[in-house]
Protein backbone atom coordinates (compact mmCIF):
# COMPACT_ATOMS: atom_id res chain seq x y z
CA UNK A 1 118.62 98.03 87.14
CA UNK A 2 119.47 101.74 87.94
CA UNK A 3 118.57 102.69 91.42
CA UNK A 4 117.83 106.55 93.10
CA UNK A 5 120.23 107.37 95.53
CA UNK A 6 119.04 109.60 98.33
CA UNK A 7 121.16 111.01 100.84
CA UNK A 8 119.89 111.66 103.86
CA UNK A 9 120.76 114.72 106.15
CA UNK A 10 118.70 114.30 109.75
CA UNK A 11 120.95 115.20 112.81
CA UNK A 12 118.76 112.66 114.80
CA UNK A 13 120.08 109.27 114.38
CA UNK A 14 116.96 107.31 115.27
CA UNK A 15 114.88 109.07 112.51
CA UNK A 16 117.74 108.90 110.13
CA UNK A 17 118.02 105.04 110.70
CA UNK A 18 114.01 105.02 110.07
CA UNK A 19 114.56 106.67 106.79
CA UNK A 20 117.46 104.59 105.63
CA UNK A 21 116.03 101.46 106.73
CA UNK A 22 112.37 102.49 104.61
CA UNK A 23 113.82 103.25 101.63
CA UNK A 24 116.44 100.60 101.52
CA UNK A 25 113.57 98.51 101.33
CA UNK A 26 111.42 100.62 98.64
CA UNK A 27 114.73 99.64 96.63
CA UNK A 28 116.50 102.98 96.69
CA UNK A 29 120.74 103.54 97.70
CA UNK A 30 121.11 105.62 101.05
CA UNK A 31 123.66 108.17 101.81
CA UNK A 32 123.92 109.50 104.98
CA UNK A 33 124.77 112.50 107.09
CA UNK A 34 124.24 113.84 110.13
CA UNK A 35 124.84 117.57 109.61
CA UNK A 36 124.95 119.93 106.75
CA UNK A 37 128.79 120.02 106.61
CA UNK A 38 129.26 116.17 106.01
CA UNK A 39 126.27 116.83 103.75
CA UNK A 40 128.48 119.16 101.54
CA UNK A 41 130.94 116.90 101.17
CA UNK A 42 129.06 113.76 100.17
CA UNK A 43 127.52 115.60 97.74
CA UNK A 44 130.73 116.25 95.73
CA UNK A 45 131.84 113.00 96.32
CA UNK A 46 129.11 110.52 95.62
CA UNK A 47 126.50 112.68 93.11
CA UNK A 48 123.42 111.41 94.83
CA UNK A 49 120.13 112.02 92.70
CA UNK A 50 117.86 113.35 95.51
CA UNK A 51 118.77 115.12 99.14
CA UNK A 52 116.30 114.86 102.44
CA UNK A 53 117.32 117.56 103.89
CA UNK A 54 116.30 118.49 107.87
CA UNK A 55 115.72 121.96 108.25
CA UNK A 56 116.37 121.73 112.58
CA UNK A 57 120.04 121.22 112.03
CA UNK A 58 122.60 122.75 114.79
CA UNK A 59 125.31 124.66 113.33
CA UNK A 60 124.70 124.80 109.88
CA UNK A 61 120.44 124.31 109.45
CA UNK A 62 119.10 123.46 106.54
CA UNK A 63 117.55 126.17 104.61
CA UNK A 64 121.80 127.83 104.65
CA UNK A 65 122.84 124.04 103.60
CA UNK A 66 120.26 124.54 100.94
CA UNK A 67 121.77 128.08 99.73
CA UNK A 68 125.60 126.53 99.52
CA UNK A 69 124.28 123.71 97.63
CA UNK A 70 122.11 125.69 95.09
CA UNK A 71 125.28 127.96 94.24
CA UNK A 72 126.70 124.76 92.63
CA UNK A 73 123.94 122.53 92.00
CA UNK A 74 119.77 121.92 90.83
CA UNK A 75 119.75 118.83 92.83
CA UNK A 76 116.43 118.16 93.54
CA UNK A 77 115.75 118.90 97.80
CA UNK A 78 112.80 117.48 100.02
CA UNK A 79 112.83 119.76 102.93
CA UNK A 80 111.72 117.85 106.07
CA UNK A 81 111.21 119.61 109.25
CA UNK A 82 108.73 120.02 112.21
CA UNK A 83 107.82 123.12 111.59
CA UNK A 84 104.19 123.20 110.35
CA UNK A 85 103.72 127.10 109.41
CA UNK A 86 103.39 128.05 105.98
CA UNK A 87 105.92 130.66 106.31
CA UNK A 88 108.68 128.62 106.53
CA UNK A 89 106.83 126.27 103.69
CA UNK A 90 107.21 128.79 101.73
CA UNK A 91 110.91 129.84 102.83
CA UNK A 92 111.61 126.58 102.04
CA UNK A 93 110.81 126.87 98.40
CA UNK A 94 112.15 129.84 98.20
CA UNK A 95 115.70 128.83 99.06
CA UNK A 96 115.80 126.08 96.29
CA UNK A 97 113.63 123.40 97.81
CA UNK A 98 111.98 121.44 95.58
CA UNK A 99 109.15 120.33 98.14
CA UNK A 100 108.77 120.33 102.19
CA UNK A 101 107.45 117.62 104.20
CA UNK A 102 106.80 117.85 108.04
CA UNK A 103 107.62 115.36 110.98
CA UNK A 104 105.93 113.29 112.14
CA UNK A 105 105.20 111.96 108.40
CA UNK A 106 103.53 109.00 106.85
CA UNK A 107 106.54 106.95 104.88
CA UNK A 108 104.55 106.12 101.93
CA UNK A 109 103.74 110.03 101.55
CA UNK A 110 107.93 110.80 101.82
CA UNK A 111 108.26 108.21 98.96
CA UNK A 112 105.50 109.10 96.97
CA UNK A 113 107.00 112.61 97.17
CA UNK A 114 110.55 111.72 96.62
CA UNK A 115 109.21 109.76 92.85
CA UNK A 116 107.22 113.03 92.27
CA UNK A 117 110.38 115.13 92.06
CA UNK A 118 112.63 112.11 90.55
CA UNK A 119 109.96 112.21 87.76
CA UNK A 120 109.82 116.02 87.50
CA UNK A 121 113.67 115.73 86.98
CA UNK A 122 113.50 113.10 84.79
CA UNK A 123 115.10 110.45 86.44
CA UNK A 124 114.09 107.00 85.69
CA UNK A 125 115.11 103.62 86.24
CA UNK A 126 116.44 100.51 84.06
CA UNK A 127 112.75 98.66 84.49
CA UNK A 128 110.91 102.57 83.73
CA UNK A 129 109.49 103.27 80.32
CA UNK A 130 111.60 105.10 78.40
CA UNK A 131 109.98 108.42 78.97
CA UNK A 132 110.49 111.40 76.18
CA UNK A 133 111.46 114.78 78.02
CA UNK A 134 112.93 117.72 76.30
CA UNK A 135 114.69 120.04 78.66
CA UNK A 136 115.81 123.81 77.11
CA UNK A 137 117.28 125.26 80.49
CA UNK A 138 114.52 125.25 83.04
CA UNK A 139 111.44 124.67 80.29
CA UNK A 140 111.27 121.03 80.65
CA UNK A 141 108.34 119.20 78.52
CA UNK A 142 107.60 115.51 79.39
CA UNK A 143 106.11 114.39 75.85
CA UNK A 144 104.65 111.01 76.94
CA UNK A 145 103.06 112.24 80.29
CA UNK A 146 102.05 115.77 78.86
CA UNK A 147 103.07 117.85 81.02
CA UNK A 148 105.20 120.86 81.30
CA UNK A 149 107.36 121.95 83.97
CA UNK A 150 108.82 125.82 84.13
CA UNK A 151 111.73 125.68 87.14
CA UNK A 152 110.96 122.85 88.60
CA UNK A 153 107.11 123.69 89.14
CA UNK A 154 104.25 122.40 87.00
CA UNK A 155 102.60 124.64 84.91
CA UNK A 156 98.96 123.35 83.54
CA UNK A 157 98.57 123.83 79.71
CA UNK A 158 95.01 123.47 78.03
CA UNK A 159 95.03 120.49 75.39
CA UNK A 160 95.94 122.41 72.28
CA UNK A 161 98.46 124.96 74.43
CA UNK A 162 100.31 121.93 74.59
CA UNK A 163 99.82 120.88 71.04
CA UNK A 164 100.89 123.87 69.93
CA UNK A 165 104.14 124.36 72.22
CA UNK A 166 105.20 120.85 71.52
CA UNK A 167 105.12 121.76 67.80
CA UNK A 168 106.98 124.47 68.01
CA UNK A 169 109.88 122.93 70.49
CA UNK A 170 110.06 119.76 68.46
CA UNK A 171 111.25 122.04 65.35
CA UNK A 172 113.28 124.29 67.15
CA UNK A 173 114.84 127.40 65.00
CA UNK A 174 111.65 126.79 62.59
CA UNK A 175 109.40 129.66 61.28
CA UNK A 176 106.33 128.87 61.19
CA UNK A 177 103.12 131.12 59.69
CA UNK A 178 100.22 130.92 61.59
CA UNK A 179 98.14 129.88 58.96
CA UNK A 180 100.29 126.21 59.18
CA UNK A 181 100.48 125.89 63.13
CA UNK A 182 96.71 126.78 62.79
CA UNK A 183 96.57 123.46 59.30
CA UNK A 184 98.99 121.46 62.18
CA UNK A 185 97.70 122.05 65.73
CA UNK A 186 93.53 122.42 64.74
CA UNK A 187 93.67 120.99 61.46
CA UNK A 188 91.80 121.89 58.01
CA UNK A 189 88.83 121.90 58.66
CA UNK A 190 88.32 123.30 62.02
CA UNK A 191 86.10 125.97 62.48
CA UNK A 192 88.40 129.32 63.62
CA UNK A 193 91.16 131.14 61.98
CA UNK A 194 94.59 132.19 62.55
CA UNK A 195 93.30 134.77 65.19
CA UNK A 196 93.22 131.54 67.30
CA UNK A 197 97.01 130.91 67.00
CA UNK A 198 97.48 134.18 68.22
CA UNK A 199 95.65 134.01 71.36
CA UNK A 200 97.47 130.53 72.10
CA UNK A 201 100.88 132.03 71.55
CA UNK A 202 99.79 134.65 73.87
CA UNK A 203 98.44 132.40 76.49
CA UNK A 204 101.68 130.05 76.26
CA UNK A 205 104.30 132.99 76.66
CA UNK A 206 102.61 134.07 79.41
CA UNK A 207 102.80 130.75 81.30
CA UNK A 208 106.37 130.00 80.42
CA UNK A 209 108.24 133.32 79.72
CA UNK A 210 109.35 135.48 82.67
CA UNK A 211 108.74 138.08 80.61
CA UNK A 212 106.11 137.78 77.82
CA UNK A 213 106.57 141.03 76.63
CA UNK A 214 110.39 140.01 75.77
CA UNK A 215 109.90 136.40 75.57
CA UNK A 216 112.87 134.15 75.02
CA UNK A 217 111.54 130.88 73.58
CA UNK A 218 108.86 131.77 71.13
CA UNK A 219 109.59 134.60 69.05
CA UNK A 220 107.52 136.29 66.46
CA UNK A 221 109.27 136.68 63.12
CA UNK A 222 107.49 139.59 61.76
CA UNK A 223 106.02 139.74 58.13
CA UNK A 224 106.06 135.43 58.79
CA UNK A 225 105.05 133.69 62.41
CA UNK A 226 106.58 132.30 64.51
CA UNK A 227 109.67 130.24 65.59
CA UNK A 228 110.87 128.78 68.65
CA UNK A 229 114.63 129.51 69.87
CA UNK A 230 116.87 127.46 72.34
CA UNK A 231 117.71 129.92 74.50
């Protein structure tokens, strides 16, 4: 069976042996480190699939170990710090975390957290279902689950916005009218019109473009629909 392997990075060596000790037991490998510099280098070397990463850190704190590691890598980061205030939440996130957790924390919430991200990167073990995800750079679509992640952050899509943008990133490089996504996505004899297509392509740039105005994955092909485009 395939196993996550979190490193730890906690300067404190009595909550780092907590950690190590919990999820040794939830069935996970453990890395360790006790500053951001060893942290560095255990990265390179053993490739682990998820970091806990303490903000408090002396010489090198987290959110700077953060920076260095984002310049090389999108391995997923679970701030954890005591630090309760939203700004630094939020400054957090902005570095490149992918979620912040404060001391003193319930375990069962860290490890319910650390699967959350695993599954938004779509890791999974041997014993998992095999899951169906298709990843064009940071617009990542989990088929089975339906749901749709843009940079690492879920983004909800209404039941036929999903329809619809599956379709099109199933049969990439495809034109499609919108009189046929229409026939595929509401079918023949719904009541509506192409007009409807139009405001869903609309909708769906704006929630996964950075710009819709000059979007990158669904184009319009004019004088025949639609098509999307592995950018």
């Amino acid at each position: 069976m395939n196993v996550a392997t979190v490193l730890i990075v906690e300067d404190d060596e009595g909550i780092r042996e907590l950690m190590r000790l919990f999820l040794l037991k939830k069935g996970y490998g453990v890395i360790q480190a006790e500053d951001g510099y060893q942290a560095l280098t255990l990265i390179e070397k053993e490739k682990p699939d998820l970091i806990l990463l303490d903000v408090e850190m002396p010489g090198m704190n987290g959110l700077e170990v953060c920076k260095k590691i984002r310049l090389k890598t999108t391995l997923p980061i679970l701030f954890v710090s005591y630090r309760k205030e939203l700004a630094y939440k939020i400054q957090g996130l902005e570095v490149g975390g992918d979620d912040y957790i404060t001391k003193p924390f319930d375990f069962n919430e860290l490890e319910a957290r650390i699967r959350a991200i695993l599954r938004r990167n779509g890791w999974r073990s041997g014993e998992q279902e095999q899951l169906t995800i298709l990843k064009y750079n940071d617009l990542h679509i989990h088929v089975d689950a339906r749901e749709l992640y843009v940079a690492g952050t879920q983004v909800k899509l209404y039941h036929k916005e999903f329809q619809l943008l599956l379709l099109l990133a199933q049969t990439p490089n495809r034109v499609w009218t919108a009189e046929q996504l229409y026939d595929q996505v509401w079918g023949y004899y719904s009541e509506g019109d192409v007009q409807t297509v139009k405001v869903h392509i609309s909708k769906l740039r704006k929630k996964i473009e950075q710009d819709p105005a000059n979007p990158i994955y669904i184009q319009t092909v004019r004088g025949f629909g639609y098509k999307f485009i592995l950018a």
